[in-house]
Protein backbone atom coordinates (compact mmCIF):
# COMPACT_ATOMS: atom_id res chain seq x y z
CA UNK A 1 68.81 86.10 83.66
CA UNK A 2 68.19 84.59 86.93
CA UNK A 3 71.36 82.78 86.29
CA UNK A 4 73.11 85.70 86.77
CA UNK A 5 71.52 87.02 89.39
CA UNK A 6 71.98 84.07 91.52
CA UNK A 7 75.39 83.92 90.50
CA UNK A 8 76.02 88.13 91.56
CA UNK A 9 74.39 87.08 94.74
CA UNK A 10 76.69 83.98 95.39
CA UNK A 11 79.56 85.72 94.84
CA UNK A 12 78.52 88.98 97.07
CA UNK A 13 77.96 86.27 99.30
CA UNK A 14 81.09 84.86 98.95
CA UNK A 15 83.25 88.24 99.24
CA UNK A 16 81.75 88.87 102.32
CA UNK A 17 82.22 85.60 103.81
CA UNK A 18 86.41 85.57 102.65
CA UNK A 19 86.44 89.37 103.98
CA UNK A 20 85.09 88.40 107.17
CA UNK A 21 86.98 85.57 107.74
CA UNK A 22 90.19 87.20 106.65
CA UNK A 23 89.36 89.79 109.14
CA UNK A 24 89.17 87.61 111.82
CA UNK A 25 93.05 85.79 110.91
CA UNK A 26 94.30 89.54 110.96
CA UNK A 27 92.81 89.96 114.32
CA UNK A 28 94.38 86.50 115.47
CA UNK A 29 97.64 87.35 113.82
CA UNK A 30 97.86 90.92 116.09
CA UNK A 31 97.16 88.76 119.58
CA UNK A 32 99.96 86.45 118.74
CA UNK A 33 103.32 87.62 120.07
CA UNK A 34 106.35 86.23 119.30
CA UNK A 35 109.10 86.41 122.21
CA UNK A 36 112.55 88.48 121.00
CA UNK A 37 114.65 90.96 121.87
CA UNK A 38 112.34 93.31 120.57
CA UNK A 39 108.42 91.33 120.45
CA UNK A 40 106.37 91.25 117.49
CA UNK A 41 102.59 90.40 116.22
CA UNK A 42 101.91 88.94 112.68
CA UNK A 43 99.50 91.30 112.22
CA UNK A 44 101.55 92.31 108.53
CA UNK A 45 101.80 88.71 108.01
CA UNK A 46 97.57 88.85 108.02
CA UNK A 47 97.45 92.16 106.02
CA UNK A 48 99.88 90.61 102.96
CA UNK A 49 98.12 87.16 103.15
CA UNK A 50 94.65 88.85 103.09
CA UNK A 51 95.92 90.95 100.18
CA UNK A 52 97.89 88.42 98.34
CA UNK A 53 95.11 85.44 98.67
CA UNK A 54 92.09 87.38 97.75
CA UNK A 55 93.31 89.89 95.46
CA UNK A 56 93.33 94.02 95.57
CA UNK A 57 90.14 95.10 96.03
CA UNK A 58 89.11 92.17 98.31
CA UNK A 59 91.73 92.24 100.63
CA UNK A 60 91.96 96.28 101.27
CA UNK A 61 88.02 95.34 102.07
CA UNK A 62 89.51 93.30 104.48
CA UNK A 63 92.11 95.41 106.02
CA UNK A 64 89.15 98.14 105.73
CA UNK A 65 86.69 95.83 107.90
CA UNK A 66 89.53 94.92 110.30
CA UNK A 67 90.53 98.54 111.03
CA UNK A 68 86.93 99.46 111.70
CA UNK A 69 85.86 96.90 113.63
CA UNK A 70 88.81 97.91 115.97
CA UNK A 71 87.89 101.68 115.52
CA UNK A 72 84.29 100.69 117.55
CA UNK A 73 85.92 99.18 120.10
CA UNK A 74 86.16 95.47 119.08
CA UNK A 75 89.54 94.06 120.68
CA UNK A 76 91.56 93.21 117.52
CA UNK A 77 94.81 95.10 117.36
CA UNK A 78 97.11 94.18 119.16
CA UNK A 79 97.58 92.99 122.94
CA UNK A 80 93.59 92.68 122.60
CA UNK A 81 93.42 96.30 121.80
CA UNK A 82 90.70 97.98 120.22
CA UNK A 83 88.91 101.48 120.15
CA UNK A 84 89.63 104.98 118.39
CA UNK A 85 92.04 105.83 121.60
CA UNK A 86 94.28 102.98 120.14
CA UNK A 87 93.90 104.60 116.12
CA UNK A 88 94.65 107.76 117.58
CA UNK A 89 97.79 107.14 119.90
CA UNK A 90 101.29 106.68 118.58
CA UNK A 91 101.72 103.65 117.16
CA UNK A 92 97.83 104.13 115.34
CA UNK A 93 99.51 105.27 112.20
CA UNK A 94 100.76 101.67 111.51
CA UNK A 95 97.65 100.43 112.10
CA UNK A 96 96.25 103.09 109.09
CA UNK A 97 99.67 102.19 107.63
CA UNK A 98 97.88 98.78 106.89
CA UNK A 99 95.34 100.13 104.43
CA UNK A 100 97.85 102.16 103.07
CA UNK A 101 99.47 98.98 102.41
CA UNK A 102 96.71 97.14 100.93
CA UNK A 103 96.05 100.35 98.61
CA UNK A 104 99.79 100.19 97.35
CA UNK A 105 99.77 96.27 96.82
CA UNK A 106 96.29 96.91 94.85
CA UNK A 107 98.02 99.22 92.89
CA UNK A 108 100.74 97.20 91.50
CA UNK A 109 98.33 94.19 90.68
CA UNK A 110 96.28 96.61 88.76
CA UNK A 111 98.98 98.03 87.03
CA UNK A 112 101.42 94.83 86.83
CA UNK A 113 99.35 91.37 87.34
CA UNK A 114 99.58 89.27 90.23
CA UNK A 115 102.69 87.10 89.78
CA UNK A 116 105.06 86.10 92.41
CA UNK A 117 107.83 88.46 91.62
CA UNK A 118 105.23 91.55 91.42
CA UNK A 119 103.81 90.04 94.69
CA UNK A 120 107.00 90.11 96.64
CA UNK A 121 107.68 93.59 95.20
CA UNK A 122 104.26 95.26 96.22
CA UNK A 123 104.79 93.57 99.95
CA UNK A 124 107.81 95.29 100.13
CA UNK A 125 106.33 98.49 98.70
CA UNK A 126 103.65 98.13 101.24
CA UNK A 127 105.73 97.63 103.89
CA UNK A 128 107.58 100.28 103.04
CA UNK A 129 104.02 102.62 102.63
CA UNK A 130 103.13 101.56 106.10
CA UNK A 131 106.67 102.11 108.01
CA UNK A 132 106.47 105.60 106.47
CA UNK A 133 102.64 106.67 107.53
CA UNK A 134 103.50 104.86 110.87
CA UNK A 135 106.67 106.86 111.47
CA UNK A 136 105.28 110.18 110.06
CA UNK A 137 102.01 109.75 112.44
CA UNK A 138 104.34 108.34 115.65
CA UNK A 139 106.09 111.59 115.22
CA UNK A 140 103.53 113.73 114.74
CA UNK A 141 101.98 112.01 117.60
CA UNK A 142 104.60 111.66 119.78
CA UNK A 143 105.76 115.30 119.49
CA UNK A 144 102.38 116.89 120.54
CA UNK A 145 101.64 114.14 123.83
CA UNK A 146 105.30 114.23 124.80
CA UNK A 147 108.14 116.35 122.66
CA UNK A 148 110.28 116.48 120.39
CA UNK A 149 112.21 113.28 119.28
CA UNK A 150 114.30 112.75 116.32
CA UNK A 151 113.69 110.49 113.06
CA UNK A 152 116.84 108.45 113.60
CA UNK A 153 115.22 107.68 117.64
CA UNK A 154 111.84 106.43 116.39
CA UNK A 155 113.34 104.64 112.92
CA UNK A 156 115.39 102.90 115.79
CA UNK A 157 111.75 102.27 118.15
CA UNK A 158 109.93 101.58 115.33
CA UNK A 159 110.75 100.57 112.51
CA UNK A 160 114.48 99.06 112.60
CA UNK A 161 113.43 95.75 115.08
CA UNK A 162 111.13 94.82 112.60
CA UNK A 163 112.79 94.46 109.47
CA UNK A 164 114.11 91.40 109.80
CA UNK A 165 110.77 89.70 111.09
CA UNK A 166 109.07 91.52 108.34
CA UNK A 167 110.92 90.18 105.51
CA UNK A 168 110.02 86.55 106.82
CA UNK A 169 106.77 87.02 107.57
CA UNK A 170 106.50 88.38 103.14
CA UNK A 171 108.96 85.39 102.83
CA UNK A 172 106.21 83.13 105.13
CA UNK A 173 103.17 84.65 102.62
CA UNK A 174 105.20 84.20 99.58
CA UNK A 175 105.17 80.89 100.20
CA UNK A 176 101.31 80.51 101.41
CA UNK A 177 100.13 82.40 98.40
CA UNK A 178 101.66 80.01 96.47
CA UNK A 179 100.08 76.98 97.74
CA UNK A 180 96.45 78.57 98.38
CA UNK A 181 96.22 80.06 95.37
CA UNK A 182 94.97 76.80 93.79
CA UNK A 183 92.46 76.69 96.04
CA UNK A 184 91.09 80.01 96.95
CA UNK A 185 89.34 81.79 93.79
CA UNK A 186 90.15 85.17 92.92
């Protein structure tokens, strides 16, 4: 008995620990921009590695933590953003559109394993999930503060520069998960 509550302990102990740190990587991956025609973070790149590397429910607690600790004014999103201003302003949504993500992802590991084909698919899912809450609340957003703009405009501000990078930073995880897996337990 003891046993097994030392081992429930450990393991709490242990969650919180890989959620923390995992936390902290997102928050690194939204500071670093990369120079192109159109700049991006990694920030997704931290969201599908948290998600992928310590499973479902793990690394939404992650993406959970990270959002919240920006929400009180920490300066993790990105361009060492942080506060409820940033959550609520235009781009917020694909911020939110990260736990969205995570949700999604956890929802096709529950319902179809973990294996590298069903991983690529639910990063694309997610990434799909967060690109629509992002666009919907940009819109919504956008409209109110400054007027109306068409889908086709913000698909074009938001969403259509960062496909490409996208898709290699799920290509760049892919190939992470696959490596740390051995070593990181689930």
């Amino acid at each position: 008995m003891v046993t097994k509550a030392k081992t429930a302990a450990g393991s709490r102990t242990r969650d919180v620990v890989y959620i923390g740190v995992f936390a902290a990587i997102i928050a690194v991956c939204s500071w670093i921009s990369v120079p192109a025609t159109v700049p991006f973070t990694l920030q997704t790149m931290g969201v599908f590695a948290a998600v992928s590397l310590l499973g479902g429910r793990r690394g939404t607690l992650t993406v959970l933590a990270y959002i919240l600790l920006g929400a009180v004014g920490l300066p993790v999103f990105s361009g060492f953003g942080g506060g409820v201003g940033v959550l609520l302003g235009t781009t917020g949504g694909y911020i939110l559109g990260f736990l969205a993500s995570a949700l999604f992802m956890w929802g096709m590991e529950k319902a179809f394993g973990s294996g590298s084909v069903v991983l690529a698919l639910s990063m694309v899912g997610g990434l799909l999930v967060c690109y629509a809450f992002g666009t919907a609340w940009f819109l919504a957003v956008y409209t109110r503060t400054t007027g109306a703009v068409g889908l086709a405009t913000v698909l074009g501000w938001c969403v259509v520069p960062f496909i490409v990078p996208d898709l290699l930073k799920i290509a760049a995880v892919l190939l992470l998960t696959h490596r740390l897996r051995r070593v990181l337990p689930r």
